[in-house]
C-alpha atoms as a PDB file:
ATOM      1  CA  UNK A   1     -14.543  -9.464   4.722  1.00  0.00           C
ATOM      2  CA  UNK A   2     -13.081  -6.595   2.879  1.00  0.00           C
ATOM      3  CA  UNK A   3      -9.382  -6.595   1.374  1.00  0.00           C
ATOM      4  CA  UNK A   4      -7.105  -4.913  -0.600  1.00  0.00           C
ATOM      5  CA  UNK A   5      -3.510  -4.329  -1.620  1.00  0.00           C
ATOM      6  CA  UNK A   6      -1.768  -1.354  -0.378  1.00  0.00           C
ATOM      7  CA  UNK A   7       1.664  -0.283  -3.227  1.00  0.00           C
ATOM      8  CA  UNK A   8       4.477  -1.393  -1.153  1.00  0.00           C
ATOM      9  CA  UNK A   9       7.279  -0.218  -3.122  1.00  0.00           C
ATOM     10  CA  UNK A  10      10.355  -0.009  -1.928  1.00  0.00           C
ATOM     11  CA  UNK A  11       9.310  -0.885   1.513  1.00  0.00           C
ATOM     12  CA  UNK A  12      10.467  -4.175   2.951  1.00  0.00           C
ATOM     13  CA  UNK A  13       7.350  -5.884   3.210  1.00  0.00           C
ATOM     14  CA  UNK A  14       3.498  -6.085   1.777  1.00  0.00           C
ATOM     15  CA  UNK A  15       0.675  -4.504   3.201  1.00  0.00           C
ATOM     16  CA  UNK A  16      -2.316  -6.099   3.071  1.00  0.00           C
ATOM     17  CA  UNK A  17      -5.959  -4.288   4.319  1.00  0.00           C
ATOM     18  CA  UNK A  18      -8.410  -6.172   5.894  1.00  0.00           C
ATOM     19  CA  UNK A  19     -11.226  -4.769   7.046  1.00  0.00           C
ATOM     20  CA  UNK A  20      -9.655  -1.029   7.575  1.00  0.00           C
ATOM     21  CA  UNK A  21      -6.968  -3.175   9.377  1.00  0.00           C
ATOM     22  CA  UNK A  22      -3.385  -3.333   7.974  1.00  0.00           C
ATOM     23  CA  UNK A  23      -1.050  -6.496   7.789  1.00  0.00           C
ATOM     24  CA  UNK A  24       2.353  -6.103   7.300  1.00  0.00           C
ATOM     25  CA  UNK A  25       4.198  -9.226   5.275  1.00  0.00           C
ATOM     26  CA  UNK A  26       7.802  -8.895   5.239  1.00  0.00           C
ATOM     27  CA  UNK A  27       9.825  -9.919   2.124  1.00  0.00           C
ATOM     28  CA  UNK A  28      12.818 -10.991   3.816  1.00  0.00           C
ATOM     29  CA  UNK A  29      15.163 -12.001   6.683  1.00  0.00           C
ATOM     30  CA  UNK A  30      16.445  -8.448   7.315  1.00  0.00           C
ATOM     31  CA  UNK A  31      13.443  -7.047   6.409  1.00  0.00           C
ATOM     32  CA  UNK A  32      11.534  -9.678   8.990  1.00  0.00           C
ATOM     33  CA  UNK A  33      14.029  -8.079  11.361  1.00  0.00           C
ATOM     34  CA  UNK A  34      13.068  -4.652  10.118  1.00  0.00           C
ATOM     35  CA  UNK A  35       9.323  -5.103  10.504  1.00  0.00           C
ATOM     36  CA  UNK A  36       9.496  -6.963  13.977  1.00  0.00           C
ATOM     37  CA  UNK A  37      12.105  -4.735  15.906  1.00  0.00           C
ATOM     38  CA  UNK A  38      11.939  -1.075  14.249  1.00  0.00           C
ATOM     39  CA  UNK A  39       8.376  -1.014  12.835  1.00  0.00           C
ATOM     40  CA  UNK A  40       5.943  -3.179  15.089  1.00  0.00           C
ATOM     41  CA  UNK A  41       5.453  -1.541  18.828  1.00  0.00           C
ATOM     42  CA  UNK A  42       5.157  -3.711  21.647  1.00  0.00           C
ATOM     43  CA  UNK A  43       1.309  -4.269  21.556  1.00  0.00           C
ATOM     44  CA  UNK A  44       0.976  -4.967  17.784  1.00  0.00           C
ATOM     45  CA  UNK A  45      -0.166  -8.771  16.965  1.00  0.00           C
ATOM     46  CA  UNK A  46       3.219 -10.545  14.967  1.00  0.00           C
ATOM     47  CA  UNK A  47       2.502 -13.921  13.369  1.00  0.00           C
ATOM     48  CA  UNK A  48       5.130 -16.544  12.095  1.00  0.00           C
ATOM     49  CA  UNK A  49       4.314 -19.865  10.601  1.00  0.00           C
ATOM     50  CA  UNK A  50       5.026 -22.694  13.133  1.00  0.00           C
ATOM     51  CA  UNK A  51       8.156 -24.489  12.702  1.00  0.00           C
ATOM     52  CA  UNK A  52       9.052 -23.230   8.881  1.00  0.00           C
ATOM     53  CA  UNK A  53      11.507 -20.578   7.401  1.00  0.00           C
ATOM     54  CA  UNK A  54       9.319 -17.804   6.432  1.00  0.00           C
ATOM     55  CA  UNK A  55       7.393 -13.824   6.490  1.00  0.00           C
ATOM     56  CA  UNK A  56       7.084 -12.170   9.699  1.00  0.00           C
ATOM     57  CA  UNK A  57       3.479 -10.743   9.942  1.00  0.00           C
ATOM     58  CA  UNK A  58       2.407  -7.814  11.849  1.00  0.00           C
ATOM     59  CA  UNK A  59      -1.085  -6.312  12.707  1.00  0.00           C
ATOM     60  CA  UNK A  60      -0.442  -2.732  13.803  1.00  0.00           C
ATOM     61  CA  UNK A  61      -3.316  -2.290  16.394  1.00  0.00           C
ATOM     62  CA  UNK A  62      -4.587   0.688  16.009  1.00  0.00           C
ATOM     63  CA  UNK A  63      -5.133   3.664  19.219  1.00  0.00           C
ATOM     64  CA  UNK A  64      -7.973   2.779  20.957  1.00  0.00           C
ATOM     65  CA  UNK A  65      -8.969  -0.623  19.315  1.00  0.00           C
ATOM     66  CA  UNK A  66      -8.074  -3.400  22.782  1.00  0.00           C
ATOM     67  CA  UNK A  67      -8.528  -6.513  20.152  1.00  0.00           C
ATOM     68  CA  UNK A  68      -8.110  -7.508  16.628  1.00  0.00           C
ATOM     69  CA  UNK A  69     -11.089  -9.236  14.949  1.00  0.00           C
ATOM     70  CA  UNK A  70     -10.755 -12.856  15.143  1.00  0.00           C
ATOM     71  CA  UNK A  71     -11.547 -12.980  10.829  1.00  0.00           C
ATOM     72  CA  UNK A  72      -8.477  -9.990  10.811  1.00  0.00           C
ATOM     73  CA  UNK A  73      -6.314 -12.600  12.705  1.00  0.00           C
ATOM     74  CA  UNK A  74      -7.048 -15.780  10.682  1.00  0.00           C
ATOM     75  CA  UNK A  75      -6.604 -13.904   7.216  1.00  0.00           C
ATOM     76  CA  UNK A  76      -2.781 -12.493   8.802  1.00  0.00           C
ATOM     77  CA  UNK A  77      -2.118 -16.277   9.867  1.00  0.00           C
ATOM     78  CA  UNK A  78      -3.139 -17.384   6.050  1.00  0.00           C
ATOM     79  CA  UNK A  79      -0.516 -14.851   4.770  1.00  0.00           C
ATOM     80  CA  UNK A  80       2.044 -15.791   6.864  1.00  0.00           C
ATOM     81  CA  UNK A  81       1.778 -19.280   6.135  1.00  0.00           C
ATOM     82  CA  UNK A  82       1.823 -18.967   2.423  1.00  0.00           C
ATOM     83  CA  UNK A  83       4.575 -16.699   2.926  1.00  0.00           C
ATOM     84  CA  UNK A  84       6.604 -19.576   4.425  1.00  0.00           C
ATOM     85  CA  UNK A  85       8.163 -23.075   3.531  1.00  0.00           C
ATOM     86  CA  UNK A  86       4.551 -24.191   4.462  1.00  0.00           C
ATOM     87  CA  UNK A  87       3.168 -22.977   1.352  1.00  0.00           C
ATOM     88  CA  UNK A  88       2.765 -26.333  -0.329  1.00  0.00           C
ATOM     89  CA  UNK A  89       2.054 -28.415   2.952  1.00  0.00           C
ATOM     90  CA  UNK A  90      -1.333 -30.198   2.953  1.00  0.00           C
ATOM     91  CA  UNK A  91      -3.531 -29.728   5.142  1.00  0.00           C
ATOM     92  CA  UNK A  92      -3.551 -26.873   8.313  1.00  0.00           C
ATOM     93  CA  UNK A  93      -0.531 -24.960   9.020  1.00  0.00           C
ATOM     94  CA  UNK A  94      -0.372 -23.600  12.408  1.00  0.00           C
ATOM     95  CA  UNK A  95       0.950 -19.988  12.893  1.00  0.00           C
ATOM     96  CA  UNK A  96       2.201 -18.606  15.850  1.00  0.00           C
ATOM     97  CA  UNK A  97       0.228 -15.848  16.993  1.00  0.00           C
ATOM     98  CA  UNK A  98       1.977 -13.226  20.000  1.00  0.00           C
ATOM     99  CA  UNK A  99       2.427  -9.358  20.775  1.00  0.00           C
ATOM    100  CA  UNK A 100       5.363  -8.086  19.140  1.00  0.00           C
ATOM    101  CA  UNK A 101       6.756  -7.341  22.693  1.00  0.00           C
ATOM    102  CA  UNK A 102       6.768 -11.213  22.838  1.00  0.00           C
ATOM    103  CA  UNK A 103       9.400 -11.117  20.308  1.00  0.00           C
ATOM    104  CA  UNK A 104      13.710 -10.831  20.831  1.00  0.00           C
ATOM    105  CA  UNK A 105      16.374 -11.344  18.917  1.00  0.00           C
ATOM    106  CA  UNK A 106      19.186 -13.608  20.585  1.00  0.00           C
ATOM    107  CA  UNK A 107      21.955 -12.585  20.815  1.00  0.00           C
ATOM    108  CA  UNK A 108      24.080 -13.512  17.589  1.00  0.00           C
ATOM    109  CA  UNK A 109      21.145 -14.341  15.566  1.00  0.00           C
ATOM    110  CA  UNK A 110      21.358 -14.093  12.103  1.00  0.00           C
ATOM    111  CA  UNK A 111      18.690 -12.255   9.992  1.00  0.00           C
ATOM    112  CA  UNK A 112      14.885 -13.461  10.443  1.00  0.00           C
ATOM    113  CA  UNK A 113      15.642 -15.685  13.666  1.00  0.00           C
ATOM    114  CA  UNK A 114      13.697 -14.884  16.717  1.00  0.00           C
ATOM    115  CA  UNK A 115      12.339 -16.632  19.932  1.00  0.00           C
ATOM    116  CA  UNK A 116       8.741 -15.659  21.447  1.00  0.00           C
ATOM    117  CA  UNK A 117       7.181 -16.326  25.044  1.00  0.00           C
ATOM    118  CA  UNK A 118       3.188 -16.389  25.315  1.00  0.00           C
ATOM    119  CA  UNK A 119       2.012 -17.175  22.147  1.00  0.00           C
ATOM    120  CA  UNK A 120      -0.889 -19.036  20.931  1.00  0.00           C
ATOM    121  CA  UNK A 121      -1.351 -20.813  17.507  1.00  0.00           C
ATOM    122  CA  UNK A 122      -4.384 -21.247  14.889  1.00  0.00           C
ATOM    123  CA  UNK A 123      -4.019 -23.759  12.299  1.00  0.00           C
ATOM    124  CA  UNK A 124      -5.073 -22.448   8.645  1.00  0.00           C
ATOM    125  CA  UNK A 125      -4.647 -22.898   5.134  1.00  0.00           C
ATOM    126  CA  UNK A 126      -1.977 -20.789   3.453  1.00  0.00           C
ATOM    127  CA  UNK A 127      -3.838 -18.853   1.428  1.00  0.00           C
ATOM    128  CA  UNK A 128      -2.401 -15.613  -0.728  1.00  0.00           C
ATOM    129  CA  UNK A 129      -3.097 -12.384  -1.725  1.00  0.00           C
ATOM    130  CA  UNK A 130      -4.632 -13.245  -5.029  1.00  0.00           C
ATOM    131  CA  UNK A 131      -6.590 -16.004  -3.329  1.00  0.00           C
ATOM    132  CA  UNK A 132     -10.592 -14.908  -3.412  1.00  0.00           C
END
């Protein structure tokens, strides 16, 4: 598996390349909101650690691809659990995994607080950028 860093300066998240495919990492609650509602489109993957305050995570999927590699997928879920509470947990921390159309905002939310429908988790081990 190929990755890299992409400069994300002055953006509101991280990008992250995997294998030619971008993950987004947001660095905050507005920018989570940023990211989720304004950047991803409906058929982009969005990832959240289960249960813990932390990054939303967004694959863009690219025209024409119909799935992202399961490796692609895992390493997204890895960032957005070390980009969460779950950091230090031991053990397997399970990530939501769901289309960004999944995603809404209730109404009076504050910043970073979502709900999702159809979603399906993998359990991993937060694991960072700098992690080889």
């Amino acid at each position: 598996m190929r990755e890299g860093n992409v400069a994300s300066k002055g953006k509101g998240w991280r990008t992250v390349v995997v294998d030619g495919f971008e993950i987004l990492v947001g660095k905050g609650a507005r920018e989570n909101d940023e990211l989720t509602f304004r950047v991803a489109r409906p058929n982009d993957l969005w990832l959240h650690a289960a249960g813990f305050a932390g990054s939303h995570v967004v694959i863009p999927r690219p025209e024409g691809v119909d799935e992202i590699p399961k490796a692609v997928v895992e390493r997204a879920a890895e960032l957005a659990a070390w980009h969460s509470k779950a950091r230090d947990a031991r053990g397997k921390v399970p990530v939501h995994v769901c289309r960004a159309g999944d995603v809404r905002k209730p109404r009076g939310a504050p910043p970073g607080q979502v709900e999702i429908r159809r979603y399906d988790t993998v359990r991993v081990y937060p694991r960072g950028e700098d992690a080889g």
